[in-house]
C-alpha atoms as a PDB file:
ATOM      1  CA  UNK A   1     -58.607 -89.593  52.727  1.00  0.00           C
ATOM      2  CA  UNK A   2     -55.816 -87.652  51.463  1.00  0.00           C
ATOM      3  CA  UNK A   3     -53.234 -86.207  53.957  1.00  0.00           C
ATOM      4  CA  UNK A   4     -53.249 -82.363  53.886  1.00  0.00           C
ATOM      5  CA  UNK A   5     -50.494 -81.536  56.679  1.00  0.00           C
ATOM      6  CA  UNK A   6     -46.714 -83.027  56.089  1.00  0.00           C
ATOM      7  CA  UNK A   7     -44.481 -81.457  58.693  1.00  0.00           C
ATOM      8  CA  UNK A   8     -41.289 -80.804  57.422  1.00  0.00           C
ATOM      9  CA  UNK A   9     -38.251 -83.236  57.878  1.00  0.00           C
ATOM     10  CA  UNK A  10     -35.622 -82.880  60.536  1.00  0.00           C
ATOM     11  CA  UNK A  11     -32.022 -81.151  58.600  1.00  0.00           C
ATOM     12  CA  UNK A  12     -28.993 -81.359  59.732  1.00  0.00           C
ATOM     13  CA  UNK A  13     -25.733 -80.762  58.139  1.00  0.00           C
ATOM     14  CA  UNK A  14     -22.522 -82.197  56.177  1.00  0.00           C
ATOM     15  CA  UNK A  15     -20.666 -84.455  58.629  1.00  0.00           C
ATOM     16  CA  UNK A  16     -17.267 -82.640  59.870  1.00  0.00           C
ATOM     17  CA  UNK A  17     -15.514 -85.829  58.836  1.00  0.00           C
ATOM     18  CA  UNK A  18     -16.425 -85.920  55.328  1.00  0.00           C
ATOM     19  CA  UNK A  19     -19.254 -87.024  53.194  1.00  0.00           C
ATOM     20  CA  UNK A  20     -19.182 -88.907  50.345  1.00  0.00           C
ATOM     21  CA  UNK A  21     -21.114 -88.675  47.158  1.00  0.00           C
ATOM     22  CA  UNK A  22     -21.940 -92.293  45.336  1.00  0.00           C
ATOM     23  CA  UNK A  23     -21.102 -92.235  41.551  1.00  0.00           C
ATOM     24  CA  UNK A  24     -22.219 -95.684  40.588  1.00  0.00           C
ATOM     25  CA  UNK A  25     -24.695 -98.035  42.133  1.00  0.00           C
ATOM     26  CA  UNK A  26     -23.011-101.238  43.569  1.00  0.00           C
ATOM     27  CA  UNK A  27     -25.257-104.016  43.322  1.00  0.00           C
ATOM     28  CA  UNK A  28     -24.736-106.065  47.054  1.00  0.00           C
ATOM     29  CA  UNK A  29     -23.068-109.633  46.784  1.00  0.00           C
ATOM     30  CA  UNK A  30     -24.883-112.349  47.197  1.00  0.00           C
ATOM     31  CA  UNK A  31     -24.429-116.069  47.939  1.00  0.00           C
ATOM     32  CA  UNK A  32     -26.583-118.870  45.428  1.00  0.00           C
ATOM     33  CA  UNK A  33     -29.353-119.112  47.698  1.00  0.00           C
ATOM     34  CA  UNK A  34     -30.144-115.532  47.779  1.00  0.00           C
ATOM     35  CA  UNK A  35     -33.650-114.110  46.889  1.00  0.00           C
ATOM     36  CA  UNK A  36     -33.319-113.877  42.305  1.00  0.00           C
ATOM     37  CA  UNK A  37     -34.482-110.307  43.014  1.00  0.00           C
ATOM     38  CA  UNK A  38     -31.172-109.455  44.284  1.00  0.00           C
ATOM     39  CA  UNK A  39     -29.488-109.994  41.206  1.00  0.00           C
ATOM     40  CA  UNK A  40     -32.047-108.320  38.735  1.00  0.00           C
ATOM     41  CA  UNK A  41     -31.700-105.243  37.133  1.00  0.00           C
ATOM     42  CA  UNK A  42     -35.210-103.488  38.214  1.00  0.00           C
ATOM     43  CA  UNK A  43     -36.675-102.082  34.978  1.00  0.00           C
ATOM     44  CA  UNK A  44     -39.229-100.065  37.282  1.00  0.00           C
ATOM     45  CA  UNK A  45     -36.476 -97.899  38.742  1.00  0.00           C
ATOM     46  CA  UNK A  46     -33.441 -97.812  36.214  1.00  0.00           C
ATOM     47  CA  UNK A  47     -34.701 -96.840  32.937  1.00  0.00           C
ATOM     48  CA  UNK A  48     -33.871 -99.450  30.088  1.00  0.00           C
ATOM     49  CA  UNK A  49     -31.314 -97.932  27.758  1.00  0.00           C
ATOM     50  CA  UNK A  50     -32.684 -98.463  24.497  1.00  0.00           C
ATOM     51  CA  UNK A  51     -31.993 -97.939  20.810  1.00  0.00           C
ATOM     52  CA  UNK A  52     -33.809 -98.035  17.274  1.00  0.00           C
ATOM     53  CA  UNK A  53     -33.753-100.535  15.000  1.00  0.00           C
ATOM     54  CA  UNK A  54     -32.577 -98.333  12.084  1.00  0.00           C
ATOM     55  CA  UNK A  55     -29.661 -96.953  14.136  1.00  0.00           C
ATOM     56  CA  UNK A  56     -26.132 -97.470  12.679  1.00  0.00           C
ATOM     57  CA  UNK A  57     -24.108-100.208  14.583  1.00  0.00           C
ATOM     58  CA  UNK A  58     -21.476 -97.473  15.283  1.00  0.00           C
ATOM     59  CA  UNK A  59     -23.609 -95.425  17.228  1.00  0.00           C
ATOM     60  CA  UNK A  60     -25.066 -98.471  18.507  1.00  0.00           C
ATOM     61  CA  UNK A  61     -21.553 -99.055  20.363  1.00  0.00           C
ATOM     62  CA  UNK A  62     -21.248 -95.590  20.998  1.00  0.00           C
ATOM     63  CA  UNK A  63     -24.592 -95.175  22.874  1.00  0.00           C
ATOM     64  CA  UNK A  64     -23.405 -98.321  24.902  1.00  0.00           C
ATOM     65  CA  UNK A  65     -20.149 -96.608  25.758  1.00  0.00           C
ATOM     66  CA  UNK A  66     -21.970 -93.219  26.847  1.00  0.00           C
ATOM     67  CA  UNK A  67     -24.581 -94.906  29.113  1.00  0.00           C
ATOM     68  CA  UNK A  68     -22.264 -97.722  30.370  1.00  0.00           C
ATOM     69  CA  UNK A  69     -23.781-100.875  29.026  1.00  0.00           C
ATOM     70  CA  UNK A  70     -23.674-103.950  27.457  1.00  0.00           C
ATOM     71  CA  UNK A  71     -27.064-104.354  25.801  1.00  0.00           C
ATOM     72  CA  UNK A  72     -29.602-102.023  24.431  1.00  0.00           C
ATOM     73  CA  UNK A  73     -32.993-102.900  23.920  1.00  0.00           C
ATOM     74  CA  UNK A  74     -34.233-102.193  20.337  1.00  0.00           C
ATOM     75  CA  UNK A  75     -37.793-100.611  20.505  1.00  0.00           C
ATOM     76  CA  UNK A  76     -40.124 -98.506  17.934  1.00  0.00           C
ATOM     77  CA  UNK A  77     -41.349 -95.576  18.333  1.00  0.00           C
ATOM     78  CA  UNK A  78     -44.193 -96.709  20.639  1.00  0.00           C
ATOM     79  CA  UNK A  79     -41.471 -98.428  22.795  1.00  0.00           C
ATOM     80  CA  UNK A  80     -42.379-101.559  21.913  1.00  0.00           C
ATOM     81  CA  UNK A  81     -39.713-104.059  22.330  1.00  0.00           C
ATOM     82  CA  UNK A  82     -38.288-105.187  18.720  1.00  0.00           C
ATOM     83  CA  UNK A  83     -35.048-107.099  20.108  1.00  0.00           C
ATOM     84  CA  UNK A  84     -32.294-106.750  21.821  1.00  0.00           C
ATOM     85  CA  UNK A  85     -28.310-105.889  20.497  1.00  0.00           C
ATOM     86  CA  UNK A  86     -24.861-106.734  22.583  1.00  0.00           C
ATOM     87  CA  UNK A  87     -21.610-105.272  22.658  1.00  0.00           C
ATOM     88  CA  UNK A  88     -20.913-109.003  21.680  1.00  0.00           C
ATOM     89  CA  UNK A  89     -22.746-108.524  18.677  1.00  0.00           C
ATOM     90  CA  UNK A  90     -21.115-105.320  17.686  1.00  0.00           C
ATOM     91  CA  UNK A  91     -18.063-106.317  18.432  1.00  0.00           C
ATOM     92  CA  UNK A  92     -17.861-110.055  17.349  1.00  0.00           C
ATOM     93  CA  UNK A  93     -18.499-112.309  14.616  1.00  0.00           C
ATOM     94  CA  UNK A  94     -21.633-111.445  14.038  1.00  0.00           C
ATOM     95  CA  UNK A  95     -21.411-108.113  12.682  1.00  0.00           C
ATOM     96  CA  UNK A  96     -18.765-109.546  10.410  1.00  0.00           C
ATOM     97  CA  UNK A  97     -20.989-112.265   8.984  1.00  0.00           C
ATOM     98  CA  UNK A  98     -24.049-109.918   8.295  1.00  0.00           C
ATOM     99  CA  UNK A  99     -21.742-107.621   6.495  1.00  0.00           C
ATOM    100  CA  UNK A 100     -20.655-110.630   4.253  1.00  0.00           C
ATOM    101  CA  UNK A 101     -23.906-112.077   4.196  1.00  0.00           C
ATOM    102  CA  UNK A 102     -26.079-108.520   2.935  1.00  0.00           C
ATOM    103  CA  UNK A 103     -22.850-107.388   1.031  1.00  0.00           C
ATOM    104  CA  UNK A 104     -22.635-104.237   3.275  1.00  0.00           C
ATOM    105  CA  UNK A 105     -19.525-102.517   3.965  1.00  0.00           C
ATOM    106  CA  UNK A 106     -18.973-102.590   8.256  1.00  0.00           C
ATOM    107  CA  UNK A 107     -19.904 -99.442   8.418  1.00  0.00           C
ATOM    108  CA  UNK A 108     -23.288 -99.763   6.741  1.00  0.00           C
ATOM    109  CA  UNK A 109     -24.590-102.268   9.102  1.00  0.00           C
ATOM    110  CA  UNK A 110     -27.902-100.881  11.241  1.00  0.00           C
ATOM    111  CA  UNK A 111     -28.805-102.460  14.526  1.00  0.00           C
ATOM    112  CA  UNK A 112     -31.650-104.348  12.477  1.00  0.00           C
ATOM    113  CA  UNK A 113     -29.032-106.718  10.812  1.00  0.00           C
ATOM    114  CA  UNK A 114     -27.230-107.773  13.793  1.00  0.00           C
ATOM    115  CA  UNK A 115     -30.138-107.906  16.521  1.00  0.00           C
ATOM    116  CA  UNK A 116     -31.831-110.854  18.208  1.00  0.00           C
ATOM    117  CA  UNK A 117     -35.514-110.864  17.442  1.00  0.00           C
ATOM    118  CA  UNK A 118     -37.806-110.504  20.330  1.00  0.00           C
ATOM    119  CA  UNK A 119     -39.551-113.399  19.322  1.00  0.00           C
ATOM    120  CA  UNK A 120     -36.293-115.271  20.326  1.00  0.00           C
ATOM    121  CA  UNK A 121     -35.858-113.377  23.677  1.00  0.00           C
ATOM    122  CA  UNK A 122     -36.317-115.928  26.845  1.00  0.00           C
ATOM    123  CA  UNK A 123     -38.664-114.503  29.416  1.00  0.00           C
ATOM    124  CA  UNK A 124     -39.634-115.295  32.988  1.00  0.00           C
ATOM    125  CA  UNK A 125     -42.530-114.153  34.604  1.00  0.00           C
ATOM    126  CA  UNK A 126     -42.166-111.477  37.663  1.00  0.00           C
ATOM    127  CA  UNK A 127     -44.331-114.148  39.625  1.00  0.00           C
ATOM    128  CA  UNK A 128     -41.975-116.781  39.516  1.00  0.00           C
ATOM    129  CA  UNK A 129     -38.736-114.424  40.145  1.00  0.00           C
ATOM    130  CA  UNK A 130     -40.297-113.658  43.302  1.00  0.00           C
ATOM    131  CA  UNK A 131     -40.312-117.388  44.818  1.00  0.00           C
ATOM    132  CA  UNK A 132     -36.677-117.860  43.000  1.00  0.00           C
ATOM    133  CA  UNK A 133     -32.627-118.284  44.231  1.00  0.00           C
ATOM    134  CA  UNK A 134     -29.766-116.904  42.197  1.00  0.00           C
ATOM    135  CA  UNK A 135     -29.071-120.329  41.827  1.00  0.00           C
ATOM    136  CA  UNK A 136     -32.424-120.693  39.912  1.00  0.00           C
ATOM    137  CA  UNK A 137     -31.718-117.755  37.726  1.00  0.00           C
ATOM    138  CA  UNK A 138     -28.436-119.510  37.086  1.00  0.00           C
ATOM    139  CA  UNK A 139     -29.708-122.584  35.607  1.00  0.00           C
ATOM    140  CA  UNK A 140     -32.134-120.769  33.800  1.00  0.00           C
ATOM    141  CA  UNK A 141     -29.394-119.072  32.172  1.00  0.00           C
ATOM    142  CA  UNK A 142     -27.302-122.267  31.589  1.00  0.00           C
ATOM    143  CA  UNK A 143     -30.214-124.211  29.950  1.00  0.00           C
ATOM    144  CA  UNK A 144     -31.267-121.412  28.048  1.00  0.00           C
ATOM    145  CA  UNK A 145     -27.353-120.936  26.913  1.00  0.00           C
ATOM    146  CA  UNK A 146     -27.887-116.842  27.589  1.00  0.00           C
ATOM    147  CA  UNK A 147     -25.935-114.214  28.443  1.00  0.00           C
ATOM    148  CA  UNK A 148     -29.182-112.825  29.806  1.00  0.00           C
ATOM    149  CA  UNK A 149     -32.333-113.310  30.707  1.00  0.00           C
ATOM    150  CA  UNK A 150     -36.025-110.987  30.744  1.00  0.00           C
ATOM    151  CA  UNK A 151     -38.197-110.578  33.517  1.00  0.00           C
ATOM    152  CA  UNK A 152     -41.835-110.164  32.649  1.00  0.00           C
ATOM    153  CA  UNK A 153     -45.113-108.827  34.041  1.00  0.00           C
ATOM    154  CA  UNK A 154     -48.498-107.281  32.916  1.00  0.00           C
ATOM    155  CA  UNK A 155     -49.682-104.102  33.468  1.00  0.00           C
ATOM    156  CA  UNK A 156     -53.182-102.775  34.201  1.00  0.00           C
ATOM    157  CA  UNK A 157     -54.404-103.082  30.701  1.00  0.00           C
ATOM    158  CA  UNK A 158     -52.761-106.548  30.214  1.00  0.00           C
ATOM    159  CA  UNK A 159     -49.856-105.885  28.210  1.00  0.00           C
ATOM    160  CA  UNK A 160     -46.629-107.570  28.466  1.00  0.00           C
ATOM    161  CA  UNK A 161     -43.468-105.332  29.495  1.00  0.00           C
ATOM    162  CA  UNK A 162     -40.205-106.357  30.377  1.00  0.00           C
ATOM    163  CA  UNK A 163     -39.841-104.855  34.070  1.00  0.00           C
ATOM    164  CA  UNK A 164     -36.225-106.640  34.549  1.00  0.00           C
ATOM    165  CA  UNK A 165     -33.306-108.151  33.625  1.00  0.00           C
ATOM    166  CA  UNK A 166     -30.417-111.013  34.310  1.00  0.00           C
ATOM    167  CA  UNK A 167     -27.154-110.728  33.475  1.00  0.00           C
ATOM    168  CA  UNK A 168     -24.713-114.002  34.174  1.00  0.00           C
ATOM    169  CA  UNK A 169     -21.904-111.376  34.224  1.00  0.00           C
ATOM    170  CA  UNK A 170     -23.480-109.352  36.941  1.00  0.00           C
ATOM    171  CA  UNK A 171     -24.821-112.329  38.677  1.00  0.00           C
ATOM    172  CA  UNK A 172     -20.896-113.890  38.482  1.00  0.00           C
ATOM    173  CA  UNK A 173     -19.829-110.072  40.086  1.00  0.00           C
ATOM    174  CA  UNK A 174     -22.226-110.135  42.917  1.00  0.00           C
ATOM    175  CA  UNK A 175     -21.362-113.715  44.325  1.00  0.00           C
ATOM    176  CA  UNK A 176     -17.636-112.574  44.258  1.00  0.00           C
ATOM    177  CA  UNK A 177     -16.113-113.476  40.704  1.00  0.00           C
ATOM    178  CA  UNK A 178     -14.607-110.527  38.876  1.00  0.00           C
ATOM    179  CA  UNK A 179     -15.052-112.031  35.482  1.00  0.00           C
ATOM    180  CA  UNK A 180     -13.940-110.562  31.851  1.00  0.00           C
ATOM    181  CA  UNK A 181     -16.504-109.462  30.012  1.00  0.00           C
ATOM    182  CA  UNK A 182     -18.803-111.385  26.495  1.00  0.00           C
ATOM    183  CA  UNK A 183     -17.710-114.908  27.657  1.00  0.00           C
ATOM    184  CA  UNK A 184     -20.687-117.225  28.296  1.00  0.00           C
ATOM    185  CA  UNK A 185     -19.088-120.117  28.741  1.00  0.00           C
ATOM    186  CA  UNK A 186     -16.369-119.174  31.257  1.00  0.00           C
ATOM    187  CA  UNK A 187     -19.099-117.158  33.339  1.00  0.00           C
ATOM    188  CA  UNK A 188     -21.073-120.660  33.767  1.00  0.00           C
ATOM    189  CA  UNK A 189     -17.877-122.525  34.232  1.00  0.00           C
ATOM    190  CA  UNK A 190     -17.148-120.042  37.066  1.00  0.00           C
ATOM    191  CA  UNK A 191     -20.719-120.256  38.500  1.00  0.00           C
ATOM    192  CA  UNK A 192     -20.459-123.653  38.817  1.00  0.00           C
ATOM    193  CA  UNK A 193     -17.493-123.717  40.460  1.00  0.00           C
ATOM    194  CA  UNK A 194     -18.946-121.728  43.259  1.00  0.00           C
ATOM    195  CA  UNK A 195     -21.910-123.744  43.784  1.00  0.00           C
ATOM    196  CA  UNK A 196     -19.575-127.000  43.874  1.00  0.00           C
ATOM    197  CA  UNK A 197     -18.038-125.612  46.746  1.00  0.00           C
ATOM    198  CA  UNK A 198     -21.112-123.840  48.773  1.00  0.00           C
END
C-alpha cells in the first residue's frame, strides 16, 4: 500500500558558526583491503560524461576541461556505448600518429580516429565488484595494463550497461598517493609500493 500522509521534516537553521557549502565530491581514502565499491565511480548516481564519435578532438579536450575529466565515453545517439577517448589520447602520441597515418591536419582529427573501440574495453561484472578489495581492482588493472577499468550489469530487459568505473589514478588518490596525472606505469609502481608495505 502506498503511504498517503508524510509529515513534514523537522527545520532548523544556518549554524551561528558557519556553514559550509561542498564544491567537489571527495571520494574517502581507503586502505587495499577495502570493499572495490569504494573506489568506483557509481554510473547510477554521477552521470557519465559522454561525447560523439564525430566530435572534433578539440572540443573533445574542451568538453573534458568544462566537466572536469579525463575520459569521455563515446556513445550514438541511442547512448549506446561506441568507445571510450582520454585526455592521454588527445594529448599524446596518438593523436599525432592518426594525423600522420589518415593524412589529416591536427585539427581535422574527430574523436572516431583516436578512440578505443568498445569491443576492446575490459569489463567486470557488478556481481563480482561486490565480493572484491581495491587490491583486486588493482591487479585487474595491472594485468589488464589499463588506466581504467568498466563495471557492468544488466538491466530489466537484459541489456548490458556500464553502471561504473575504475580509475588507477583515483584508486592511487584514495589510498593516499597524490600522483601526476596519464602515467600508467608510475601509478602501478606506486600501488605496489603500498601494498609491499601494508
Amino acid at each position: 500500500m502506498t503511504r498517503t500522509n508524510y509529515p513534514a521534516l523537522a527545520t532548523g537553521s544556518v549554524s551561528a558558526a558557519g556553514c559550509f557549502v561542498s564544491t567537489s565530491l571527495t571520494p574517502p581514502p581507503v586502505r587495499i583491503d577495502s570493499p572495490a565499491l569504494q573506489v568506483m565511480t557509481d554510473l547510477t548516481r554521477v552521470p557519465a560524461a559522454t561525447i560523439a564519435a564525430g566530435t572534433l578532438v578539440a572540443d573533445a579536450n574542451q568538453a573534458m576541461i568544462h566537466r572536469g575529466v579525463r575520459m569521455l565515453f563515446v556513445v550514438d545517439e541511442a547512448k549506446q556505448l561506441q568507445g571510450v577517448v582520454t585526455a592521454s589520447d588527445i594529448l599524446g602520441e596518438r593523436a599525432l600518429q592518426a594525423a600522420q597515418n589518415l593524412g589529416l591536419a591536427r585539427g581535422e582529427l574527430r574523436v572516431s580516429h583516436i578512440m578505443t573501440p568498445a569491443a576492446r574495453l575490459d569489463t567486470i561484472e557488478l556481481a563480482m565488484v561486490t565480493r572484491a578489495e581495491v587490491g583486486h581492482v588493482v591487479a585487474t588493472l595491472k594485468a589488464c595494463g589499463r588506466q581504467h577499468a568498466f563495471v557492468v550489469d544488466r538491466d530489466a530487459h537484459g541489456r548490458q550497461f556500464v553502471c561504473g568505473v575504475f580509475s588507477a589514478t583515483q584508486i592511487a588518490r584514495q589510498l593516499g598517493m597524490p600522483l601526476p596525472t596519464g602515467e600508467t606505469a608510475r601509478t602501478f609502481a606506486e600501488i605496489e609500493a603500498v601494498l609491499s608495505a601494508a
